[in-house]
C-alpha atoms as a PDB file:
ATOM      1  CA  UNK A   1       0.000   0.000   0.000  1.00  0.00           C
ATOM      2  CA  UNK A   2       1.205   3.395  -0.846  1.00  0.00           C
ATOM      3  CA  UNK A   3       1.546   6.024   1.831  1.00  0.00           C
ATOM      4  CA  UNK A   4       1.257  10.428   1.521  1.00  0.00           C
ATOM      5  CA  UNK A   5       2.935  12.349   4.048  1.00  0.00           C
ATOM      6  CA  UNK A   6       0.462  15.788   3.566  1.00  0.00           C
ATOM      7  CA  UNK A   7       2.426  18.888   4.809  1.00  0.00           C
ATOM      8  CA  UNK A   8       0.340  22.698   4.778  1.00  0.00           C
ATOM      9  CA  UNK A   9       3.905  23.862   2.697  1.00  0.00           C
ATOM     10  CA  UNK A  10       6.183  22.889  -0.071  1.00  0.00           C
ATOM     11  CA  UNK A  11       9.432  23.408   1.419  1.00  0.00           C
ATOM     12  CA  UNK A  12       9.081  21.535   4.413  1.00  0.00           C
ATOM     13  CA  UNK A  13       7.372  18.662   1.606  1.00  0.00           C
ATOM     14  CA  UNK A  14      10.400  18.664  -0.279  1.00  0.00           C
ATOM     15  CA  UNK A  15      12.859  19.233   2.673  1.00  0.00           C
ATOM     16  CA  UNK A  16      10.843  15.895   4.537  1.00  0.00           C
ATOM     17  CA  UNK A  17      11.580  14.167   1.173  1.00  0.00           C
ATOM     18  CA  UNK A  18      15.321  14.803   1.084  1.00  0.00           C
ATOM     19  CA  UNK A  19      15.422  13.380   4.510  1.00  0.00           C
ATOM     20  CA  UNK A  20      13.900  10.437   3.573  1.00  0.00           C
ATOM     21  CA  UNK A  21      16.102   9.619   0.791  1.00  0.00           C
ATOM     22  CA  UNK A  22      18.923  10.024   3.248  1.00  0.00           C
ATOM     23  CA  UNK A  23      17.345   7.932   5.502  1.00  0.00           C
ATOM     24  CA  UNK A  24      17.125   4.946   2.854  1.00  0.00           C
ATOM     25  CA  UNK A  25      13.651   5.326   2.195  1.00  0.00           C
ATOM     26  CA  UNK A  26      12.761   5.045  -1.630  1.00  0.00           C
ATOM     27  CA  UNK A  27      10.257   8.415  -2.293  1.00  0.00           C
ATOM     28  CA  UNK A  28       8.557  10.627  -4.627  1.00  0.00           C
ATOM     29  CA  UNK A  29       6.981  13.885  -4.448  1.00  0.00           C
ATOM     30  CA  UNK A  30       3.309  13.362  -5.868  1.00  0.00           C
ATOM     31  CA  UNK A  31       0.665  15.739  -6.631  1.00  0.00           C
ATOM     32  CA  UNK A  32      -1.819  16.239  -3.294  1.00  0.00           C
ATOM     33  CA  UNK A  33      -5.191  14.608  -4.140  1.00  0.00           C
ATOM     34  CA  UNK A  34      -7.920  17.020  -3.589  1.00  0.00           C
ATOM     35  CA  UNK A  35      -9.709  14.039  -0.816  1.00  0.00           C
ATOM     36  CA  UNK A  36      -6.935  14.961   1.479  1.00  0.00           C
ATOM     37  CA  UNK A  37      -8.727  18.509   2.140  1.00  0.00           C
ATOM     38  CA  UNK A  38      -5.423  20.233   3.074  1.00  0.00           C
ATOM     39  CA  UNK A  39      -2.006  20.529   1.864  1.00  0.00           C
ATOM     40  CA  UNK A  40       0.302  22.948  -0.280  1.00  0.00           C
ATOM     41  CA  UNK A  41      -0.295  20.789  -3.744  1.00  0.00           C
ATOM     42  CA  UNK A  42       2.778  18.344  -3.285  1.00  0.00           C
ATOM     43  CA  UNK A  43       3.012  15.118  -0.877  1.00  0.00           C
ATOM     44  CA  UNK A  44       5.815  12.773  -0.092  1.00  0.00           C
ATOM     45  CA  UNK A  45       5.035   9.297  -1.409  1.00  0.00           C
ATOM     46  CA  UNK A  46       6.415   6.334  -0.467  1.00  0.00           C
ATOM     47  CA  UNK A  47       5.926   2.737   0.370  1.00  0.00           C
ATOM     48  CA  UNK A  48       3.808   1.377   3.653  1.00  0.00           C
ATOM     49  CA  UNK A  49       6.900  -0.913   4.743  1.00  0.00           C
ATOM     50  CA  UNK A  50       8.624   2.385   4.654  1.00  0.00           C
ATOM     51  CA  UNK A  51       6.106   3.974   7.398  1.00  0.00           C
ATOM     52  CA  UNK A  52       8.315   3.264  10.904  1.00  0.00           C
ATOM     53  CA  UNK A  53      11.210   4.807   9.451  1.00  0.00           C
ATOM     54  CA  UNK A  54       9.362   7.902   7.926  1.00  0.00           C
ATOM     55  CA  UNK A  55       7.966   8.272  11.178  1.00  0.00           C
ATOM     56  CA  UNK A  56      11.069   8.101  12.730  1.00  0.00           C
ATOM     57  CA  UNK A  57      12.575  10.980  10.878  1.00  0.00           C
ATOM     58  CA  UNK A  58       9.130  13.266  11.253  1.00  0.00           C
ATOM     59  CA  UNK A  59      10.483  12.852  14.995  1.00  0.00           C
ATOM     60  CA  UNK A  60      13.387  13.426  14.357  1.00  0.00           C
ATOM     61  CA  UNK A  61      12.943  16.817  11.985  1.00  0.00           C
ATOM     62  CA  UNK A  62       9.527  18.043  13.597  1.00  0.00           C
ATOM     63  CA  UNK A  63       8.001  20.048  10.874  1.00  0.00           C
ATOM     64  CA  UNK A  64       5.058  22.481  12.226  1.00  0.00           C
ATOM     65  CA  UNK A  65       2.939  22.139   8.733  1.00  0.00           C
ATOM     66  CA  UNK A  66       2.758  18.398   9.063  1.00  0.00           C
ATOM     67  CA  UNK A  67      -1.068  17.369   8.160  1.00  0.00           C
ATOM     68  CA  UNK A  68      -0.326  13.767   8.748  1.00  0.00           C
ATOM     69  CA  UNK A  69      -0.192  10.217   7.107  1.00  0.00           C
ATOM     70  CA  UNK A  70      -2.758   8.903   4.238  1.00  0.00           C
ATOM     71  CA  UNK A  71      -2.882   5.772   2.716  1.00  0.00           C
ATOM     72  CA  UNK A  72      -3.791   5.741  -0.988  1.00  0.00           C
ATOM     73  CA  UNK A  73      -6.760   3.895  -2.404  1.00  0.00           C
ATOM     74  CA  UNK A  74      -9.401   5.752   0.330  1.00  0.00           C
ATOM     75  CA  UNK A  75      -7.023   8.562   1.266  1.00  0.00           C
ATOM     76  CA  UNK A  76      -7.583   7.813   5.183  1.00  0.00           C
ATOM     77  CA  UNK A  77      -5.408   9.206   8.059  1.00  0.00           C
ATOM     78  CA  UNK A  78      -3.568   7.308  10.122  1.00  0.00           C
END
């Protein structure tokens, strides 16, 4: 299953993206779907398996305009 990271702004989209890549984790940044209701246009996609280690580096890089996880396919939070 594919996972969004939603963020309110692009720089801190594209900023959690490079972080991922240095973490390991395979990404792309993917147009927002309109279901998710918030967002700056731009999301950080990547693989479910991927989740506990994207997590990880949210905690580790706090960014304030966060909006949270979204699985595609029904675009739920989680």
């Amino acid at each position: 299953m594919t996972v969004l990271a939603v963020f309110r702004s692009r720089a801190h989209t594209l900023a959690y993206a490079a972080a991922l890549r240095a973490a390991g984790v395979p990404v792309q940044t993917v147009s927002t779907p309109k279901e998710a209701g918030v967002g700056c246009g731009i999301s950080a996609k990547f693989e479910e398996a991927f989740l506990p280690r994207a997590k990880k580096t949210l905690a580790v890089r706090p960014y304030s305009s966060f909006a949270g996880f979204m699985q595609s396919g029904g675009f739920s939070r989680f």
